[in-house]
Structures are given as C-alpha cells and as structure tokens.
C-alpha atoms as a PDB file:
ATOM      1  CA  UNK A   1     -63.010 144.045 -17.120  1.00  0.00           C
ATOM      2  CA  UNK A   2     -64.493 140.672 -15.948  1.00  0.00           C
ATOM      3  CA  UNK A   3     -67.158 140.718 -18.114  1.00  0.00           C
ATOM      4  CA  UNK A   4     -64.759 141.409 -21.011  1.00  0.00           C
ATOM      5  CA  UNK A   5     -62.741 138.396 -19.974  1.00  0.00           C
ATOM      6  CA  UNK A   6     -65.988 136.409 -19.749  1.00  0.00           C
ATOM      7  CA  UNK A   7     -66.953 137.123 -23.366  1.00  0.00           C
ATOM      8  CA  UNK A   8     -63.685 136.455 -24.513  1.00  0.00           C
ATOM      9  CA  UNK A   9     -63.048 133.193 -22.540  1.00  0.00           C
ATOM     10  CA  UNK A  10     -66.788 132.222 -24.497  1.00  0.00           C
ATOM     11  CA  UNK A  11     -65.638 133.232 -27.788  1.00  0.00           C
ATOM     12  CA  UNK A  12     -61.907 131.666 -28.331  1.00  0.00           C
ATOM     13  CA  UNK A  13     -61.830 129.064 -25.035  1.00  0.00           C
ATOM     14  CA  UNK A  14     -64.974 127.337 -23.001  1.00  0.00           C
ATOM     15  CA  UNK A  15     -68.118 128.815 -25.523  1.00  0.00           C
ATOM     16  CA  UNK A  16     -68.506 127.308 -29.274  1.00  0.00           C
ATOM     17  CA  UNK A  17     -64.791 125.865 -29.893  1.00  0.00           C
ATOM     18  CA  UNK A  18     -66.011 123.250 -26.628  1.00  0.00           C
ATOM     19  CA  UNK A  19     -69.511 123.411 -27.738  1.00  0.00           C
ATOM     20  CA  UNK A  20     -68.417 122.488 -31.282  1.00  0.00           C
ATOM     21  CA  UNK A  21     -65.994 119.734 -31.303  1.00  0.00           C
ATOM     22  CA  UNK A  22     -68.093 117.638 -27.483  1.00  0.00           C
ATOM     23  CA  UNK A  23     -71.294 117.212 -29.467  1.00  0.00           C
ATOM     24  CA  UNK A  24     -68.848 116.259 -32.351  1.00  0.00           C
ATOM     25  CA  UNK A  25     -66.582 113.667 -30.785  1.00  0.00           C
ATOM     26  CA  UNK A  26     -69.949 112.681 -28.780  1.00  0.00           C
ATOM     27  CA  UNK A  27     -71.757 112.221 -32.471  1.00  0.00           C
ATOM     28  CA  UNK A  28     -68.605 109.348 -33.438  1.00  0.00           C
ATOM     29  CA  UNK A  29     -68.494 107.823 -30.163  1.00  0.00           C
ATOM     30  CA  UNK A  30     -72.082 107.332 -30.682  1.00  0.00           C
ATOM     31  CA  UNK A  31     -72.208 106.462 -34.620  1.00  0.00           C
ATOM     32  CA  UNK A  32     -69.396 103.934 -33.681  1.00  0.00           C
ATOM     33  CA  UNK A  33     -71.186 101.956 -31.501  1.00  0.00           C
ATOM     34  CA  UNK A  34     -73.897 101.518 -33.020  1.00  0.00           C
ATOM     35  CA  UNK A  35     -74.170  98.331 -35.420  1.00  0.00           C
ATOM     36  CA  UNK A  36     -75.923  99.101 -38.092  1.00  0.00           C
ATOM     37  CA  UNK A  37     -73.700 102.732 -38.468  1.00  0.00           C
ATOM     38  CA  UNK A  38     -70.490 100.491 -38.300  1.00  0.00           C
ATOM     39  CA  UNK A  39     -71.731  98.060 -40.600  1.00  0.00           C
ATOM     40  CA  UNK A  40     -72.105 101.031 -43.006  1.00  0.00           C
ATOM     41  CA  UNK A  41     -69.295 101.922 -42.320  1.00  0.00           C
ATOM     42  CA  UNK A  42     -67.030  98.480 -42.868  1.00  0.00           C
ATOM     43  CA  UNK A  43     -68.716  98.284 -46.756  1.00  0.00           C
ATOM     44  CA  UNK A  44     -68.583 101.798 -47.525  1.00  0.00           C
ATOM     45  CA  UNK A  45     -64.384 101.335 -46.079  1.00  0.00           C
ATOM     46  CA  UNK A  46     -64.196  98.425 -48.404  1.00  0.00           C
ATOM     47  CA  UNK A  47     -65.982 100.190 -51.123  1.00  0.00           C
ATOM     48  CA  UNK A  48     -63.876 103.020 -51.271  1.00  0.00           C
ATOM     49  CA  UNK A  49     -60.550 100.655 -50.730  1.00  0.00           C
ATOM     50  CA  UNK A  50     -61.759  98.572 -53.525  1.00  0.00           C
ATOM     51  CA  UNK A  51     -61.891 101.711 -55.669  1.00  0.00           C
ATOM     52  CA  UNK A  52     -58.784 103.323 -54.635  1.00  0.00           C
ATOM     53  CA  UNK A  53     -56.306 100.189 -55.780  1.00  0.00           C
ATOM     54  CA  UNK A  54     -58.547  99.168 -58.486  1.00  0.00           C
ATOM     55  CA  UNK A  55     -55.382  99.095 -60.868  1.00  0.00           C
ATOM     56  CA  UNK A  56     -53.730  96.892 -58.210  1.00  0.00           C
ATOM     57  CA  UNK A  57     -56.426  94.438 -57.416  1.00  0.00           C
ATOM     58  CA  UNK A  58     -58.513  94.554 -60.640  1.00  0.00           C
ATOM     59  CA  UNK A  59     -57.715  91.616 -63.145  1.00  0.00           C
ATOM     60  CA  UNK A  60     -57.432  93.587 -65.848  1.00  0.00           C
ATOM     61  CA  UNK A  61     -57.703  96.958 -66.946  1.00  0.00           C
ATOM     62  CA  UNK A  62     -60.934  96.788 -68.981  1.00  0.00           C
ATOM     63  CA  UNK A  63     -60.720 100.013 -70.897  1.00  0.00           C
ATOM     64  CA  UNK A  64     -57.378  99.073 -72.656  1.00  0.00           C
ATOM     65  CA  UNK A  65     -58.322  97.355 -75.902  1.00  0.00           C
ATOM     66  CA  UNK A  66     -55.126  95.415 -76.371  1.00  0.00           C
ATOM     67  CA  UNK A  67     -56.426  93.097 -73.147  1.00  0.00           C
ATOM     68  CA  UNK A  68     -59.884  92.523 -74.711  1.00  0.00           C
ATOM     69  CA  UNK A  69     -61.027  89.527 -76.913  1.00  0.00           C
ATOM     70  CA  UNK A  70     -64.175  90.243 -78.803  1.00  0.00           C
ATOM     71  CA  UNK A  71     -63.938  86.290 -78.299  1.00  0.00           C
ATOM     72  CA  UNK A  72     -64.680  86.576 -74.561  1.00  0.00           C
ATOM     73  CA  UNK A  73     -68.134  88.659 -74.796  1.00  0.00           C
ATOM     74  CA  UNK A  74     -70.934  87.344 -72.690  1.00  0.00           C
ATOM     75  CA  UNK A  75     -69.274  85.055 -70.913  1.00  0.00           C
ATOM     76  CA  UNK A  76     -71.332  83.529 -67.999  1.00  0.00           C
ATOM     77  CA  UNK A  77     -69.735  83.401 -64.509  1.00  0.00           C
ATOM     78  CA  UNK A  78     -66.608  81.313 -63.723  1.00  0.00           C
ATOM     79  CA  UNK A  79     -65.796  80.775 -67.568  1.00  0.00           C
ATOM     80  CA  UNK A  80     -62.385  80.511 -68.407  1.00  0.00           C
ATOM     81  CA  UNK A  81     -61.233  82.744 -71.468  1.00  0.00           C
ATOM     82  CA  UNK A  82     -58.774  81.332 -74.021  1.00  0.00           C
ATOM     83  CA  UNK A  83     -55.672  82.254 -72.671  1.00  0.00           C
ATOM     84  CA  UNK A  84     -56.487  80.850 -68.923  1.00  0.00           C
ATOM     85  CA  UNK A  85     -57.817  83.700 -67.537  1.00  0.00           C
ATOM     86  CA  UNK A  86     -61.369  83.407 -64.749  1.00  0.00           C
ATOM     87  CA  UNK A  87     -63.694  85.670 -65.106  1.00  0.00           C
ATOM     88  CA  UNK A  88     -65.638  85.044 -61.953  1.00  0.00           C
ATOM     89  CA  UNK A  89     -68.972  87.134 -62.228  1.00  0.00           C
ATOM     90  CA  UNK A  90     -68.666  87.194 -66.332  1.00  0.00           C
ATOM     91  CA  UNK A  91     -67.648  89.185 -68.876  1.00  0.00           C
ATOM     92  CA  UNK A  92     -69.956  92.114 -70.882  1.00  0.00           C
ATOM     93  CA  UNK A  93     -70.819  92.336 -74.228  1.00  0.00           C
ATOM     94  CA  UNK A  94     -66.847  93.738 -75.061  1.00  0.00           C
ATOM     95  CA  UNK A  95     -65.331  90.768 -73.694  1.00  0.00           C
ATOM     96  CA  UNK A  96     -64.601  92.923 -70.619  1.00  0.00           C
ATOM     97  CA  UNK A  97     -64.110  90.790 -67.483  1.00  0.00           C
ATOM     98  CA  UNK A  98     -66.974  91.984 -65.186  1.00  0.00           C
ATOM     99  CA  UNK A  99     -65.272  92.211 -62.279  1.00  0.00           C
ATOM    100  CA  UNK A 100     -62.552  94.860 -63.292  1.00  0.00           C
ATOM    101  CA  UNK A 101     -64.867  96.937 -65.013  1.00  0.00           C
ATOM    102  CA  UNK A 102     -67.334  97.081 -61.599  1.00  0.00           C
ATOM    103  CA  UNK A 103     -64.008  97.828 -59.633  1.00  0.00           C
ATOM    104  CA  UNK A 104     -63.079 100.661 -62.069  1.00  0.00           C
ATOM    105  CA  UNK A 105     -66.962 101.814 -62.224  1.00  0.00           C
ATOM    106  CA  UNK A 106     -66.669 102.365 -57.983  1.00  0.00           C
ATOM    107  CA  UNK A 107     -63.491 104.833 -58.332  1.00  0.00           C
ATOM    108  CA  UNK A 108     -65.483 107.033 -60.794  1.00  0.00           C
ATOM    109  CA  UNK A 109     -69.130 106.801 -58.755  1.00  0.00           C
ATOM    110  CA  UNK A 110     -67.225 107.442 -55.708  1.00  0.00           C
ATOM    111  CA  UNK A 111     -65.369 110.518 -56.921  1.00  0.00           C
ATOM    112  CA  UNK A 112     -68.419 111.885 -58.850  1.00  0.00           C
ATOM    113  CA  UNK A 113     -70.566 111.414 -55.483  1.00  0.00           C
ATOM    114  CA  UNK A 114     -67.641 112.797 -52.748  1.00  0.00           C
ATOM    115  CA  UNK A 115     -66.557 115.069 -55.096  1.00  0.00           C
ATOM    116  CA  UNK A 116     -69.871 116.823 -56.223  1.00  0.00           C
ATOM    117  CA  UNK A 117     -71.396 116.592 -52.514  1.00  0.00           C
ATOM    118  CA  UNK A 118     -68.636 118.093 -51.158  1.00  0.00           C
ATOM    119  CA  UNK A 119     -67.954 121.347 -53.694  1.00  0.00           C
ATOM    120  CA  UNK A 120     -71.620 121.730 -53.321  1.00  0.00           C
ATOM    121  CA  UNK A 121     -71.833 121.806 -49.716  1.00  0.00           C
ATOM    122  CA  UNK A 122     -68.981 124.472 -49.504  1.00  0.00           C
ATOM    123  CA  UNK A 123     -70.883 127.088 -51.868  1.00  0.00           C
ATOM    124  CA  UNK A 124     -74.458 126.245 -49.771  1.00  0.00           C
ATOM    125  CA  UNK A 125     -73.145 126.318 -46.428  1.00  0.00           C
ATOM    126  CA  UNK A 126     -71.026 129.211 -47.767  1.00  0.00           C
ATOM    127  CA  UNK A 127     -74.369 131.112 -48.749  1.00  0.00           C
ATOM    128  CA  UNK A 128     -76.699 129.981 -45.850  1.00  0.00           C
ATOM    129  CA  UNK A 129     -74.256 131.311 -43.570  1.00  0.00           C
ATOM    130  CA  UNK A 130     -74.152 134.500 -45.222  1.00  0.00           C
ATOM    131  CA  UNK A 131     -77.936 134.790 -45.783  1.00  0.00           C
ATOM    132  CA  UNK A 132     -78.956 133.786 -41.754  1.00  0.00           C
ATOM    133  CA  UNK A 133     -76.275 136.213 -40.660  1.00  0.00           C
ATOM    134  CA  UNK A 134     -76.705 139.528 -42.766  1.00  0.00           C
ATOM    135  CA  UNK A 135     -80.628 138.863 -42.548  1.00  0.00           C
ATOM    136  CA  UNK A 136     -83.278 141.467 -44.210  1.00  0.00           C
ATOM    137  CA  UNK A 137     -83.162 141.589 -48.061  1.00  0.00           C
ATOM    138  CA  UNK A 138     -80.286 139.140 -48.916  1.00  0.00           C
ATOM    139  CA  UNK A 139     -81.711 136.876 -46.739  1.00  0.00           C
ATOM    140  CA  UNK A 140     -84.914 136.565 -48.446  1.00  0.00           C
ATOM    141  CA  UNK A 141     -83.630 137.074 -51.932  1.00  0.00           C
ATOM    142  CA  UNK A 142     -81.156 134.400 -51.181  1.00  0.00           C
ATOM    143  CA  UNK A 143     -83.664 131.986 -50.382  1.00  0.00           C
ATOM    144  CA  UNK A 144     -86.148 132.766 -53.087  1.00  0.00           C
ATOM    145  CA  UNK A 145     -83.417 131.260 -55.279  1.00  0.00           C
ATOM    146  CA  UNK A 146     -83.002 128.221 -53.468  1.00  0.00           C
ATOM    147  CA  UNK A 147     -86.799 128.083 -53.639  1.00  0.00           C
ATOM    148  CA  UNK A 148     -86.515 128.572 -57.280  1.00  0.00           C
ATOM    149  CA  UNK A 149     -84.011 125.609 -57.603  1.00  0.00           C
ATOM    150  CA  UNK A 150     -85.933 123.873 -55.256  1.00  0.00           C
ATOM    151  CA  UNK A 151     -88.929 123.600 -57.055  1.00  0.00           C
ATOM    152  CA  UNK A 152     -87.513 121.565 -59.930  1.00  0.00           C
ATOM    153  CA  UNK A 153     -86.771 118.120 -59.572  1.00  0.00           C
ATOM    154  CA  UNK A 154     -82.689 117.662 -59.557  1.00  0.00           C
ATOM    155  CA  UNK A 155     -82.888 115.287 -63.033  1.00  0.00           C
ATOM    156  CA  UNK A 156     -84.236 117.808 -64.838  1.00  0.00           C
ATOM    157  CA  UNK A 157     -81.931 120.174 -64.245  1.00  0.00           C
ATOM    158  CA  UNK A 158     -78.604 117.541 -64.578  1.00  0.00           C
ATOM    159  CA  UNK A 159     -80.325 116.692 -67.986  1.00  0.00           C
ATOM    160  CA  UNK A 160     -80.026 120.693 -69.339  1.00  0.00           C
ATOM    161  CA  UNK A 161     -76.794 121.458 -67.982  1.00  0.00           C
ATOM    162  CA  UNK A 162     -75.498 118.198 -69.665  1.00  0.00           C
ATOM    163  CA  UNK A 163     -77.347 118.677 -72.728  1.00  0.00           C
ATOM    164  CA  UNK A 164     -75.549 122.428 -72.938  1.00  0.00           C
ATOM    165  CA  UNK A 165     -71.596 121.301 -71.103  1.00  0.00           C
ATOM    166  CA  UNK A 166     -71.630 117.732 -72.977  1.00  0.00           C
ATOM    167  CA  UNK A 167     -70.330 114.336 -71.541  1.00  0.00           C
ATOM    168  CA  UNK A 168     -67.400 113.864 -68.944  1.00  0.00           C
ATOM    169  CA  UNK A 169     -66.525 113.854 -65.553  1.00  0.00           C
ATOM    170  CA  UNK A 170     -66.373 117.271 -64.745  1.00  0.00           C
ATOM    171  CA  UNK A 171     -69.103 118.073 -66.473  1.00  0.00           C
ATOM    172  CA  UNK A 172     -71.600 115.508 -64.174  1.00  0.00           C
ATOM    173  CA  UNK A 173     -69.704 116.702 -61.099  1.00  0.00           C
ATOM    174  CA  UNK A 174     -70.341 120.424 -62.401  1.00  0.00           C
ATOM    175  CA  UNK A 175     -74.362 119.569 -62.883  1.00  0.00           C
ATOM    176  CA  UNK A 176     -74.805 117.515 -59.877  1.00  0.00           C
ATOM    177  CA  UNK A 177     -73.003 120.747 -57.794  1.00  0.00           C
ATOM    178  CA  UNK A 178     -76.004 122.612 -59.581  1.00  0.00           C
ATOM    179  CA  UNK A 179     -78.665 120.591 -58.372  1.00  0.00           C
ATOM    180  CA  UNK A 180     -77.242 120.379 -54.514  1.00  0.00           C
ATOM    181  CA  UNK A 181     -76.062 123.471 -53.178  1.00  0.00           C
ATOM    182  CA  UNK A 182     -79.748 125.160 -52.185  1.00  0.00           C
ATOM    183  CA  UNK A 183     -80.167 121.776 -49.729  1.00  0.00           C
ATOM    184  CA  UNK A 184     -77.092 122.413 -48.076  1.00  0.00           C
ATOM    185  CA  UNK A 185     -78.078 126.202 -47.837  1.00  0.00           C
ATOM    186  CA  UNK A 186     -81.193 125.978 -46.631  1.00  0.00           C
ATOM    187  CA  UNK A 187     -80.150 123.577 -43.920  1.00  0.00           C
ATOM    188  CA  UNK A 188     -77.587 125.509 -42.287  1.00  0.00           C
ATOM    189  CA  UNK A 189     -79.076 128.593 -42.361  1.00  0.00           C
ATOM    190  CA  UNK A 190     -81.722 127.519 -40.230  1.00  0.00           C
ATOM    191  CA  UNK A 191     -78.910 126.225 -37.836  1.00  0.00           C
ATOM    192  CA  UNK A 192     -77.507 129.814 -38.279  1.00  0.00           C
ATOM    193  CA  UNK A 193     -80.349 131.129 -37.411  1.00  0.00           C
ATOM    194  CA  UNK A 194     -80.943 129.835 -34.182  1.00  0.00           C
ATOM    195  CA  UNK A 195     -77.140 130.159 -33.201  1.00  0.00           C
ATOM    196  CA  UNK A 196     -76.426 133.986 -34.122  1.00  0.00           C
ATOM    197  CA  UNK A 197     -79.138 134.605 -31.028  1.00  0.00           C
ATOM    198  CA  UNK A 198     -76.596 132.645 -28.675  1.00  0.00           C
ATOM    199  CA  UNK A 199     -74.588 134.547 -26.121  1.00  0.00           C
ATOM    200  CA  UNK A 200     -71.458 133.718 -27.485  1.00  0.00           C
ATOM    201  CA  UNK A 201     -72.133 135.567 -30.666  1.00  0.00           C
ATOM    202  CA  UNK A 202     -73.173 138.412 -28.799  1.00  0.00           C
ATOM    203  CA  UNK A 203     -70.044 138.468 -26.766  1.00  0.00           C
ATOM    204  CA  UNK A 204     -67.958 138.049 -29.997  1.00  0.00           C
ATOM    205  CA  UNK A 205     -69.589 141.315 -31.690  1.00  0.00           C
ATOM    206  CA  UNK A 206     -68.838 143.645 -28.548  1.00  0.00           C
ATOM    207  CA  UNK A 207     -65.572 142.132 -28.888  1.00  0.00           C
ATOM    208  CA  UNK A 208     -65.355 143.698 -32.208  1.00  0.00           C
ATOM    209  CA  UNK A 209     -64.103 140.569 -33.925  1.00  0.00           C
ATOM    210  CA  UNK A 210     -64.477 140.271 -37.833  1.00  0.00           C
ATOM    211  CA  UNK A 211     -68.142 139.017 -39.611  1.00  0.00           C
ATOM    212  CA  UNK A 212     -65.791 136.404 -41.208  1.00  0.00           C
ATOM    213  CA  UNK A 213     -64.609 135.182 -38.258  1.00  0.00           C
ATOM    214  CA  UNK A 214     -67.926 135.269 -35.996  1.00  0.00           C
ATOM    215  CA  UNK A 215     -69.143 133.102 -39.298  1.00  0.00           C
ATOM    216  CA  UNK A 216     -66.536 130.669 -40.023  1.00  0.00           C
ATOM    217  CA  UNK A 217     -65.049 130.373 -36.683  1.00  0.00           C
ATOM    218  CA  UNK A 218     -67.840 130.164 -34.321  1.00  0.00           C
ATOM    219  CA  UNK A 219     -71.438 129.582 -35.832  1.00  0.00           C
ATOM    220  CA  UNK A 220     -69.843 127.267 -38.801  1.00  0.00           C
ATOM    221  CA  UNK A 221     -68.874 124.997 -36.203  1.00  0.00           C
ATOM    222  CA  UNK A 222     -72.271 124.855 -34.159  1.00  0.00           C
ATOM    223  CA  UNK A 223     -74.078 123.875 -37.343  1.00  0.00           C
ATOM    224  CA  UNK A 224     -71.536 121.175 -38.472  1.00  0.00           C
ATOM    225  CA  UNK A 225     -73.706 118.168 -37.081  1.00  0.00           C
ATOM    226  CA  UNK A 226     -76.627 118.676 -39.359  1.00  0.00           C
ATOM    227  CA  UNK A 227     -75.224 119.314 -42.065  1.00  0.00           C
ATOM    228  CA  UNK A 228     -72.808 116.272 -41.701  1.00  0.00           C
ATOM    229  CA  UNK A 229     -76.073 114.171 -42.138  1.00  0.00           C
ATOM    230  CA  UNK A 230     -77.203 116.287 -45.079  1.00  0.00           C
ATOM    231  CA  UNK A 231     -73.869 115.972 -46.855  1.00  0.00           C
ATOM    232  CA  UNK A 232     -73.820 111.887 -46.509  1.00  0.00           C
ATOM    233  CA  UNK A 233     -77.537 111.358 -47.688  1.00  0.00           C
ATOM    234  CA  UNK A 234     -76.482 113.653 -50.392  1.00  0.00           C
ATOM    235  CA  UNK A 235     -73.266 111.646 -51.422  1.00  0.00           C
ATOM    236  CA  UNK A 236     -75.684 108.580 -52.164  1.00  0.00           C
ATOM    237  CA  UNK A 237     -77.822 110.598 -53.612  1.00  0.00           C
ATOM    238  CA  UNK A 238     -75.315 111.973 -56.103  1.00  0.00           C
ATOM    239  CA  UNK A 239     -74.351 108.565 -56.827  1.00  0.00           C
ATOM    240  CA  UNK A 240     -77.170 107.414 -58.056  1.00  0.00           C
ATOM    241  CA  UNK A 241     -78.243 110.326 -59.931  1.00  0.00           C
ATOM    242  CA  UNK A 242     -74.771 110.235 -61.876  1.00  0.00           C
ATOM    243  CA  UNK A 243     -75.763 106.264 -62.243  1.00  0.00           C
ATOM    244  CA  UNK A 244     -79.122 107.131 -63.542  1.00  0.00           C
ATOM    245  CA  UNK A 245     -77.736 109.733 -66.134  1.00  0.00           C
ATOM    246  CA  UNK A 246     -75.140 107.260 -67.378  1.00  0.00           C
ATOM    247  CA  UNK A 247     -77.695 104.320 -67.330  1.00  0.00           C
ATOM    248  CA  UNK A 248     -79.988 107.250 -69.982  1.00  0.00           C
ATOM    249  CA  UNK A 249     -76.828 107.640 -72.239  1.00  0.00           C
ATOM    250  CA  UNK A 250     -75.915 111.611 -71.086  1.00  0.00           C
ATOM    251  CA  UNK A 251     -73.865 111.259 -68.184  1.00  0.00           C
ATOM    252  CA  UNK A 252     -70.368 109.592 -68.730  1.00  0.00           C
ATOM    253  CA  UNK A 253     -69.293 108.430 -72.276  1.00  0.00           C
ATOM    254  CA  UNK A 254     -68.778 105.312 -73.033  1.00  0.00           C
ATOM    255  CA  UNK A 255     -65.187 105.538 -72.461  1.00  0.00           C
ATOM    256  CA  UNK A 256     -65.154 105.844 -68.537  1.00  0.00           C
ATOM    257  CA  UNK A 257     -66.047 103.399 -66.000  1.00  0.00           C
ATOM    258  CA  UNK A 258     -69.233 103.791 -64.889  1.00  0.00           C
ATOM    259  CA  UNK A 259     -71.994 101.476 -62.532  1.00  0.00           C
ATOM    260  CA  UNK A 260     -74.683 103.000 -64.673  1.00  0.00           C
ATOM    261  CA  UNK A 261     -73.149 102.551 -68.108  1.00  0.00           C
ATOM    262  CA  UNK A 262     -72.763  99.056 -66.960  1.00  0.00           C
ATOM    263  CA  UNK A 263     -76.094  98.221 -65.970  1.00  0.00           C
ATOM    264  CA  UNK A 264     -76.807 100.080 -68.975  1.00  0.00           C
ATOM    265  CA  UNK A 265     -74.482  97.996 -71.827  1.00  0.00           C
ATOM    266  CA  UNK A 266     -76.481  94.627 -70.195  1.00  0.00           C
ATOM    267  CA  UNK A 267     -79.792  95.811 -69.867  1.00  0.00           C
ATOM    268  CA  UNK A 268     -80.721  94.774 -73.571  1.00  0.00           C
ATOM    269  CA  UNK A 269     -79.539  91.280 -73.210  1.00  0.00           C
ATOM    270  CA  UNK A 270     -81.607  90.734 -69.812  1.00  0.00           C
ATOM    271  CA  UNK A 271     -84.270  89.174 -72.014  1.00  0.00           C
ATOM    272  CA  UNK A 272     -82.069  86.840 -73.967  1.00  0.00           C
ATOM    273  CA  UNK A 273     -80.605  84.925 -70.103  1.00  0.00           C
ATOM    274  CA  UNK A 274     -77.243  87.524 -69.689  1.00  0.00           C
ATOM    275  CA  UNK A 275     -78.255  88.326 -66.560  1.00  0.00           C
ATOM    276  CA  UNK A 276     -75.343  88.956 -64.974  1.00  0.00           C
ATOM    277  CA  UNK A 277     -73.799  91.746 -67.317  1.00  0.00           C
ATOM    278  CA  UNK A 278     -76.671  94.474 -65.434  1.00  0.00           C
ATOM    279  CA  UNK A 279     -76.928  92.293 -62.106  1.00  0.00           C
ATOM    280  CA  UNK A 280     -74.041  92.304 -60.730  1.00  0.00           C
ATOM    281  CA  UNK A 281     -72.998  96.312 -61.098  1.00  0.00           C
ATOM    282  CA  UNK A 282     -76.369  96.692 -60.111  1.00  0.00           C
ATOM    283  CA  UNK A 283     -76.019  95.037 -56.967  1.00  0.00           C
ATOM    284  CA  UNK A 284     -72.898  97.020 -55.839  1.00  0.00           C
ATOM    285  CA  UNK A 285     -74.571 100.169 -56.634  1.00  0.00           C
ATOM    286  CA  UNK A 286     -77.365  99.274 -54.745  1.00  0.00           C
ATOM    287  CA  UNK A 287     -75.121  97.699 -51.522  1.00  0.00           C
ATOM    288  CA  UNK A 288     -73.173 101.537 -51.991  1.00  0.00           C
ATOM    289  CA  UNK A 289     -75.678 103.229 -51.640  1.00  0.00           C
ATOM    290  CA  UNK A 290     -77.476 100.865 -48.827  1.00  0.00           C
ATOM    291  CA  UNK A 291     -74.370 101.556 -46.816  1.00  0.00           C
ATOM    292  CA  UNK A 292     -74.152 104.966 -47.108  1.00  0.00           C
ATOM    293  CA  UNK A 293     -77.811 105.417 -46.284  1.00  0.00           C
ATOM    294  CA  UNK A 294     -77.130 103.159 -43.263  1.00  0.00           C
ATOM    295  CA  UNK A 295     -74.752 105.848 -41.700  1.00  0.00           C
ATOM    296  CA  UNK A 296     -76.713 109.156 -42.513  1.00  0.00           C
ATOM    297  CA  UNK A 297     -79.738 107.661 -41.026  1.00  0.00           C
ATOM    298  CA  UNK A 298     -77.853 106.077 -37.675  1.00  0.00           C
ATOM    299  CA  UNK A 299     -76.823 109.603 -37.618  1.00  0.00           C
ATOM    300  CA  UNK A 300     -79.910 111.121 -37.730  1.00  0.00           C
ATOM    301  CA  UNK A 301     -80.906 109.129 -35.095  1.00  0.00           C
ATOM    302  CA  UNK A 302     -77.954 110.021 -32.857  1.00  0.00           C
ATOM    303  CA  UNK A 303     -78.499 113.952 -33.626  1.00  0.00           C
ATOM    304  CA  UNK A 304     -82.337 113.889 -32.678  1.00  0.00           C
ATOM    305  CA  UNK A 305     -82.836 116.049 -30.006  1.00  0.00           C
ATOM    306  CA  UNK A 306     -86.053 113.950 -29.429  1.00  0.00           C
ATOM    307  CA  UNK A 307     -83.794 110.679 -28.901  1.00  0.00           C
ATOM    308  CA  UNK A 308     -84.188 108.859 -25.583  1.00  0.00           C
ATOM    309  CA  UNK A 309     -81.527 107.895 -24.036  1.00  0.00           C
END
C-alpha cells in the first residue's frame, strides 16, 4: 500500500505537475530579469499592441481607396498632403501614408508568424510525443519523414504549396505549418525520450493510468521548456519567411497588408532617392524580428543545463 501511495503522490501531486510548472515559473523569473530578454520583450509588447489597435491608432486605413490620392504618391517624410494631412515617414507609390500601411503590415506578420508557429507546434509536439513513447517501428518511420522534410530547405517547399493553394492568408499560414512541424517533432521527442525512463512514468503505468494521459499530462509538461525556445525562434522565423514570399510576389496579394509587399512596392524606386518607401517597413521587420530573437536566445541561455550560476 505505501508504495502505491508513493507512485500516486509522484504522478498527480509532488512528481511532474511540481517538476513541470518550478522549472517553469523559475524559467520567467529568470527571463524577466534579465535585460536584454525584457528589452525583447517591451518591443515585441509594443509591436503586437501597435498591431492589435492598428484601426484605432493608424492615420488612415490605407487599403480603402476612397482615402487615397494618387496625388500623394512618393511623398518624402513630414510632407503635408493637400487636404492637411502629415505623413511622417512618407507615403508609397499609391499615395498610401507609410505609417498606416506598416501598422496594418504588423497585424498580418504577427498573425501569420503566431498563428503558423503555433498550429505547427501542436501537430509536431503532437507526433514526437507519440513517436518517443510507442517507440520501435513508428518511431523510426515517424522520423524518417521528418528527415525527409528536413532535408529540403523550408522556401522551397512554401514556394510549391503556394504555387498549388494560391495567394492568401490561410494559404501562407497553411505552407509555413508545412515547413515547421518536423522541428517541433524532433525536438520534443528527444525530451520524451529521456523523460518516459523517469520514475514517475513508471509509477504512472503500474498505476494503470491511460497512454493519453501519461503523454499529455505528465511527459508534455517536462518537455515544455525546450520547446518554448523552439516555438519563439520559430515565430521570427515564420515572419520572415512569410516577408520573404511576399517581398517574391507569391505570398500575400497585393490586397493585404504586408512588411514584405511593402519593402517590395519600394524596392524599384530605391535607385531613383525613395528611400524611405522599402526603409522604413524594412526596419520594423528587422527590429521584430531582433526582438523576438532577443528572448528565444536569453532563453536558451537560462535553459542551459551548462549555465553557471
């Protein structure tokens, strides 16, 4: 009887659920104080608020034609349009005022790179659980086709499935899910792999308890803090993939905000002195991505086992 009670006390009280969610409040504590984390943090926060209330903050909506001037096109930085209105970093070749369109361009970038990341990292973790767990044939079959998908360089693939689906939001988010899910996989099943040996997993198979549950409930948990990092390098990642397909003309049509179709609609008139039209997108997608790659590297630091201190 005790050593029942001892398995179940390490299965649903003092075994993964603590072991889980210390190394996890441990991992914020530490990403938190630490400066360059938090400054990543404060611009990605105002990135993502700058997105969000675009339509309250932005000057104008710059995909509704009845707000556009032809008139206005090109404008160079702090010109004042006809009817009174600043554009403060410029306006594009449309007569779009710069600034609104960048603001509108985060909202889609940022949903493209959460959204994509995250669906992806559900169906990888989802199969790298299942593959380190059941083991023997799956297991290897599994990961022959991540090494398959793998082995071709993530543009390449984006560029089929968009030359097959077509143009549009949900179709980049559907092709950059396509060309993420193996990373996720293979990094938590080698997580898995080293926590289905624990004790507590032991204890929760004498226990009788469900595969599902011994999956999702206990070893999910224990691999969390890797794949955390994984899943933010990724989100940059997908961000400027979806950029780079919209700056080639095959990600997002014309019709949708976009940092890459902006940098794209000014990178002809660079020559001619219009600088500003690719600059200045181009310099938020860059500071985006900066900050993001500022936290997933702090927190690579903080989850080194090798880390002093």
């Amino acid at each position: 009887m005790s050593h029942d009670t001892n398995s179940a006390t390490s299965v649903h009280g003092g075994g993964p659920a603590r072991r889980s969610r210390s190394p996890f409040r441990q991992m914020i504590t530490a990403l938190l104080h630490d400066k360059l984390a938090l400054i990543g943090i404060v611009m990605v926060s105002i990135f993502i608020l700058a997105a969000v209330f675009s339509p309250l903050t932005a000057p104008q909506d710059p995909y509704d034609l009845s707000q556009l001037d032809i008139l206005d096109g090109r404008l160079p930085p702090g010109s004042t349009s006809v009817n009174g209105m600043v554009y403060l970093i410029g306006t594009d070749d449309q007569g779009r005022d710069l600034l609104s369109a960048i603001l509108y361009g985060l909202r889609t970038s940022i949903l493209v790179g959460i959204s994509s990341a995250a669906i992806a990292l559900v169906i990888g973790a989802s199969i790298g659980l299942v593959s380190a767990y059941a083991g023997g044939r799956l297991d290897s079959f599994l990961m022959r086709v991540v090494d398959i998908q793998l082995s071709f360089p993530a543009i390449l693939i984006a560029l089929i499935f968009l030359a097959i689906l077509g143009q549009g939001v949900d179709k980049i988010i559907l092709a950059l899910i396509v060309t993420q899910w193996a990373y996720y996989a293979r990094t938590i099943r080698g997580s898995a792999l080293v926590e289905r040996k624990r004790a507590y997993v032991d204890a929760a198979r004498s226990m009788a308890l469900p595969d599902r549950s011994i999956l999702f409930r206990h070893i999910l948990p224990n691999c969390l803090p890797p794949l955390i990092v994984v899943a933010t390098m990724r989100v940059a990642y997908a961000i400027m993939l979806e950029a780079t397909l919209s700056f080639l003309g095959i990600g997002l049509p014309v019709t949708e905000p976009s940092l890459g179709l902006l940098i794209s609609n000014g990178f002809e008139y660079l020559l001619s002195g219009d600088y500003w039209i690719s600059f200045f997108p181009g310099l938020v997608l860059l500071l985006l991505i900066v900050a993001i790659n500022l936290i997933g590297d702090e927190l690579r630091d903080i989850l080194n086992p090798r880390r002093e201190g």
